[in-house]
Protein backbone atom coordinates (compact mmCIF):
# COMPACT_ATOMS: atom_id res chain seq x y z
CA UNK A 1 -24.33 -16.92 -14.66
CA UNK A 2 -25.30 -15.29 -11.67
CA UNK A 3 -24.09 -11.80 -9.83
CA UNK A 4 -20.75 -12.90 -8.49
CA UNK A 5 -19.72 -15.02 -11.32
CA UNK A 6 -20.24 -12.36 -13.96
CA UNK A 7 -18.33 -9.47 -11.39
CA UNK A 8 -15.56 -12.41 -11.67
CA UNK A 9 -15.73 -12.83 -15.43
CA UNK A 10 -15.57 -8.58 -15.64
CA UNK A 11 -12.96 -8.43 -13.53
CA UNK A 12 -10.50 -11.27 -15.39
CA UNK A 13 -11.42 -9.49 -18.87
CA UNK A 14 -10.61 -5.79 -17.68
CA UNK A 15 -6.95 -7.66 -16.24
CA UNK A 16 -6.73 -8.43 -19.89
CA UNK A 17 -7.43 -5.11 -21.12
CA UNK A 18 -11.09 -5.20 -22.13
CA UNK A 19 -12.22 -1.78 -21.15
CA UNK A 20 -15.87 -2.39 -22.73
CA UNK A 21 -18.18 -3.49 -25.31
CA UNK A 22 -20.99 -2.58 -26.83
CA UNK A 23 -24.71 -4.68 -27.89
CA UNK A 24 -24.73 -2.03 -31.00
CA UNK A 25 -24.91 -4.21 -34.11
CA UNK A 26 -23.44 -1.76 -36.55
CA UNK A 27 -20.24 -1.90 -33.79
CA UNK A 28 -20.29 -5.78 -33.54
CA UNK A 29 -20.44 -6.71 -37.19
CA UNK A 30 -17.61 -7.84 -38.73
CA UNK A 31 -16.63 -9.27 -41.98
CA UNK A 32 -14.88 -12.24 -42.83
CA UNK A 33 -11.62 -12.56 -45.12
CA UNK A 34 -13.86 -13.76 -47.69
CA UNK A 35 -16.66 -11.03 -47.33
CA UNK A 36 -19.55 -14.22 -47.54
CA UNK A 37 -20.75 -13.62 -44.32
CA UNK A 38 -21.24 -11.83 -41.26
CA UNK A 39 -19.41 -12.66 -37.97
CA UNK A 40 -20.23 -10.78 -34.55
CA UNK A 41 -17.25 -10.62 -32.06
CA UNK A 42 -16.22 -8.46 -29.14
CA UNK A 43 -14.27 -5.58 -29.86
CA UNK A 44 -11.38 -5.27 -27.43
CA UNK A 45 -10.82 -1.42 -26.43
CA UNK A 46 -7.43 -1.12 -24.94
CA UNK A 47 -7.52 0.17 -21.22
CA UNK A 48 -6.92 3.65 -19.97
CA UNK A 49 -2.67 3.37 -19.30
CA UNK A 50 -2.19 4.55 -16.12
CA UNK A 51 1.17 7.09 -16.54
CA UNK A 52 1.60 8.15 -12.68
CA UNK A 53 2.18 6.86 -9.37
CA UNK A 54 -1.00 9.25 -8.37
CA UNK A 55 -3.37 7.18 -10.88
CA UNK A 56 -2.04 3.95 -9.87
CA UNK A 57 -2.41 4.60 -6.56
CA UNK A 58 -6.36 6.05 -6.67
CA UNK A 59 -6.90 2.68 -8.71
CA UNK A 60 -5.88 0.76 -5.50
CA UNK A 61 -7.76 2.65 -3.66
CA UNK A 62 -10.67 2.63 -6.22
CA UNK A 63 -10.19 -1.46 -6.14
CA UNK A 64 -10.25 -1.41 -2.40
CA UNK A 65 -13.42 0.82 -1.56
CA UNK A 66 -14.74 3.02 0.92
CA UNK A 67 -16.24 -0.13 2.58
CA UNK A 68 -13.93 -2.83 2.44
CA UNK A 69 -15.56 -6.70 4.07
CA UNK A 70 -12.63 -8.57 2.89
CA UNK A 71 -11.84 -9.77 6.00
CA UNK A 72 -13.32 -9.56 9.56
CA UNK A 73 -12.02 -6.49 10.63
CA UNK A 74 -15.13 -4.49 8.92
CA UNK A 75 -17.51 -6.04 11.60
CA UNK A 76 -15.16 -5.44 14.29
CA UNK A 77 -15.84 -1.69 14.62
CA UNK A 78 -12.64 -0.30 12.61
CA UNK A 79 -14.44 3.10 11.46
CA UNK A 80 -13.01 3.52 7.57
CA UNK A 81 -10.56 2.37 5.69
CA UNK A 82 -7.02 3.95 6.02
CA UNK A 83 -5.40 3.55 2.96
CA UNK A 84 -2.36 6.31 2.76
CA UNK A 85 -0.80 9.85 2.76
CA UNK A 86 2.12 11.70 1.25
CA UNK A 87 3.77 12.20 -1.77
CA UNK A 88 3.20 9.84 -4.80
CA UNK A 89 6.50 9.97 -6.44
CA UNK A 90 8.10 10.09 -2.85
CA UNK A 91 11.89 8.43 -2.90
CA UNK A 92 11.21 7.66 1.12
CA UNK A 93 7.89 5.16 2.05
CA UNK A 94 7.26 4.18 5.48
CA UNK A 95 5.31 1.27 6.65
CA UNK A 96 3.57 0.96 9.87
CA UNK A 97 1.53 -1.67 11.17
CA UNK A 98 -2.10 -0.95 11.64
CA UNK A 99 -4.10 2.58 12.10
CA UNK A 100 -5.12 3.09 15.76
CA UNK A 101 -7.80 4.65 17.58
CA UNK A 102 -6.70 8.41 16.06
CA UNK A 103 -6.15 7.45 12.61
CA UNK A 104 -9.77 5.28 12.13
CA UNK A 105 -10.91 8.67 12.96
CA UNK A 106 -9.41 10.68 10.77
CA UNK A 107 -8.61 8.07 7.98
CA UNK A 108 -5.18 9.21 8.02
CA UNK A 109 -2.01 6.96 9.12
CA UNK A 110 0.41 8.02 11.86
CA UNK A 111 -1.62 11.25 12.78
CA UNK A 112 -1.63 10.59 16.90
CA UNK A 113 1.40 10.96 18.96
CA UNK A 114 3.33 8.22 17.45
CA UNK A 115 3.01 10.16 14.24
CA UNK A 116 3.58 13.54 15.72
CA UNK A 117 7.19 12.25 16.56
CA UNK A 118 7.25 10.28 13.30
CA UNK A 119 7.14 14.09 11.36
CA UNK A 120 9.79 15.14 13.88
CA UNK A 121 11.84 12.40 12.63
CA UNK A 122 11.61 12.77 8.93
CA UNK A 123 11.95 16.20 9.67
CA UNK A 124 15.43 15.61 11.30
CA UNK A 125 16.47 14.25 8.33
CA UNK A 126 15.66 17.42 5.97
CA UNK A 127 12.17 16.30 4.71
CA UNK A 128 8.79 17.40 5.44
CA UNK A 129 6.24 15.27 5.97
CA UNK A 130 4.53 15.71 2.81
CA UNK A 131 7.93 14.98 0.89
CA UNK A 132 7.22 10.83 1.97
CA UNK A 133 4.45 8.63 1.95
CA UNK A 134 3.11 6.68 4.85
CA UNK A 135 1.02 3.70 5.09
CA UNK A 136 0.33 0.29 7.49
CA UNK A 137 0.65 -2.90 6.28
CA UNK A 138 -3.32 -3.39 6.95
CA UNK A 139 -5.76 -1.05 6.50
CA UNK A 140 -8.13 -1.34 9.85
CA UNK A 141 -7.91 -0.72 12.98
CA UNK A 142 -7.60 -4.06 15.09
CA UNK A 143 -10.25 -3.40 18.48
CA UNK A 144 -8.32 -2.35 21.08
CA UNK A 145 -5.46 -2.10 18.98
CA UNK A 146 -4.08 -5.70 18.91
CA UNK A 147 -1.90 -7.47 16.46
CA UNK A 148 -3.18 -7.64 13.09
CA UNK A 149 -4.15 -11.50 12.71
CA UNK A 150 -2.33 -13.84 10.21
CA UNK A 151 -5.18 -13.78 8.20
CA UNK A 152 -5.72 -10.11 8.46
CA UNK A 153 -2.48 -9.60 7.21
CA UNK A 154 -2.49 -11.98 3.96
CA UNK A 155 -6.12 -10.37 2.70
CA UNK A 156 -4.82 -7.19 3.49
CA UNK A 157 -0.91 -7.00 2.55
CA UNK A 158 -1.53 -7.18 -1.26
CA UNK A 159 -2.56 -3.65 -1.38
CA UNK A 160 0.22 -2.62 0.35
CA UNK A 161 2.22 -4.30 -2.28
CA UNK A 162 0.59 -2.86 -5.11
CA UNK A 163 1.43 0.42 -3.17
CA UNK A 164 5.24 0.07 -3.04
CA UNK A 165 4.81 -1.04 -6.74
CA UNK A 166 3.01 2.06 -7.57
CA UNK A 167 5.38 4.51 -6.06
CA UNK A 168 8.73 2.98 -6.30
CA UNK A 169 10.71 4.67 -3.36
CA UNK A 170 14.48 4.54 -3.27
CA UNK A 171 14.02 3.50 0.69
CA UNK A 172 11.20 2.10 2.68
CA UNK A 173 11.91 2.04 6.44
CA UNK A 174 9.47 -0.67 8.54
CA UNK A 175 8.52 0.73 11.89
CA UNK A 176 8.19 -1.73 14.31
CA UNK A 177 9.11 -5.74 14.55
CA UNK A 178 5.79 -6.60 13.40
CA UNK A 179 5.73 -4.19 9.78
CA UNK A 180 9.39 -5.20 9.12
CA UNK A 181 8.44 -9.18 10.38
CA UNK A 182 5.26 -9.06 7.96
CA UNK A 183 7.52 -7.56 5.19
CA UNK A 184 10.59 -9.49 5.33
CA UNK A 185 8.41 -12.70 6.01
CA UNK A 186 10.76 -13.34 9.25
CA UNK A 187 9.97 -14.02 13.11
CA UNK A 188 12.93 -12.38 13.89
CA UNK A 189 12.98 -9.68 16.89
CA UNK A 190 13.21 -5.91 15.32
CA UNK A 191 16.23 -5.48 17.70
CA UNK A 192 18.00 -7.81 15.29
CA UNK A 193 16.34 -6.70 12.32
CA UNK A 194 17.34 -3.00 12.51
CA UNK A 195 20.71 -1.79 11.39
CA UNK A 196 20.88 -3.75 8.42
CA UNK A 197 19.76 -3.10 4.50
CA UNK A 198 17.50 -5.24 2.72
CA UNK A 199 16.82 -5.48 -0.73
CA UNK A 200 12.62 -5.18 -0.96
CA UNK A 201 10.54 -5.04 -4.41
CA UNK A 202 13.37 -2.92 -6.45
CA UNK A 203 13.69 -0.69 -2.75
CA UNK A 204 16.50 -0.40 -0.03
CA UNK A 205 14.15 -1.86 3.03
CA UNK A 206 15.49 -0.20 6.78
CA UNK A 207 13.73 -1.40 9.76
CA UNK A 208 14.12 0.55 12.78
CA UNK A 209 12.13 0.96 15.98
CA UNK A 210 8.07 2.00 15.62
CA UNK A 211 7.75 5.87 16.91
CA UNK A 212 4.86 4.23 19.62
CA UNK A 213 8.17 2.15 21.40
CA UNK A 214 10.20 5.44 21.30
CA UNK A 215 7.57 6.77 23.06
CA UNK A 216 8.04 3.88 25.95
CA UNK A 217 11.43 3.87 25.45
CA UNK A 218 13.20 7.06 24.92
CA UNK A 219 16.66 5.69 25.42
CA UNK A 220 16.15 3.77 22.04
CA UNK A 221 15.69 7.13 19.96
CA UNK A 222 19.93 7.24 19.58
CA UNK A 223 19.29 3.57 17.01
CA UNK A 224 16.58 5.00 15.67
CA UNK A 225 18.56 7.98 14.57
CA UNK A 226 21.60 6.36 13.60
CA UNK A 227 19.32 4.40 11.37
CA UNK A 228 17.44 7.50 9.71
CA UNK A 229 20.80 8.89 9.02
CA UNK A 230 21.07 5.80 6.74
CA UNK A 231 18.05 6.33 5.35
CA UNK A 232 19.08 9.99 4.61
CA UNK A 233 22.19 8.77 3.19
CA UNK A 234 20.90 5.89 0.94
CA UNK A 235 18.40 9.10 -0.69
CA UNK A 236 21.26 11.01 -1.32
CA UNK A 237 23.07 8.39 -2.97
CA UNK A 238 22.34 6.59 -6.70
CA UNK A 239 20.50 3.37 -5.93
């Protein structure tokens, strides 16, 4: 068995629940029903039970690693990984769609001048940023900050997944066509997207416009906030 095969076979058994074994013979012995003879089997230790969104989520992270070469954006030039910020047990998740230039820096999502008027926004609707969490449905920055790649997106999108999974929000908003488009598994345009509720992994999913179009497009901030005041809505309701 070589190197890969046996990080395979480790892998599949700790999915199972095998958190270890040991060589010691006094630990591997065991005795039959009929106490004639000695049989050696693996003893199955159950694995550590992750209790919290915040232990899920550093297992993902954990699983991922500081130096991800899953797909070909690690030879690309994307600087580190940008996995996520915010709160783990956050009701509110938003989803970008790839870090750019500022966050690969700083291995932090939204953190430029898209995500200075993201904070303004979930400020507007009575939150702080640290109240949410925020993350991109990959976690590398594209060069020159172009569309994440269809293959990009399927090695990558799992994690995100696991993510949403881990933190269970009442409401994830999409930013942007191409967050809500890889989420919703639709071509349609974000203009027809938006002002609508989707039902999303156990979530009420809202896409509205991405903070970097607002930016371009200032007249489009009135849909965005009609949609936020949705969002703010939804929270305050029992879903």
């Amino acid at each position: 068995m070589n190197r890969d095969q046996l990080n395979e076979h480790l892998r599949f058994a700790a999915e199972l629940g095998v958190a270890g074994m040991s060589r010691d013979p006094t630990w591997r012995a065991r005795r039959d029903k009929n106490g004639d003879r000695d049989t050696f089997q693996s003893e199955i230790i159950p694995a550590p039970v992750f209790t919290s969104p915040a232990d899920l989520l550093a297992a993902i992270k954990i699983d991922i690693g500081p130096d991800c070469s899953r797909c070909k954006l690690h030879t690309l030039g994307r600087r580190q990984i940008v996995f996520g910020v915010g709160n783990p047990d956050a009701d509110l998740m938003f989803v970008g769609e790839a870090p750019g230039a500022d966050e690969d820096v700083k291995g932090e999502p939204f953190v430029g001048r898209a995500g200075q008027l993201l904070t303004k926004i979930i400020e507007a609707i009575g939150l702080k940023r640290e109240d949410v969490y925020i993350a991109n449905v990959i976690k590398c920055r594209p060069p020159q900050n172009r569309n994440p790649e269809p293959d990009e997106v399927e090695t990558c999108e799992p994690f995100l997944f696991r993510q949403i999974d881990a933190i269970k929000p009442k409401v994830v908003v999409a930013l942007g066509s191409f967050a809500a488009r890889a989420l919703l598994r639709t071509q349609d345009p974000i203009s027809r997207l938006r002002g609508r509720v989707y039902e999303y992994r156990g979530a009420k999913l809202i896409p509205t416009f991405h903070p970097a179009y607002l930016l371009r497009n200032p007249s489009s901030k009135k849909e965005v906030w009609e949609d936020m005041k949705f969002v703010r809505s939804l929270l305050k309701s029992e879903i």
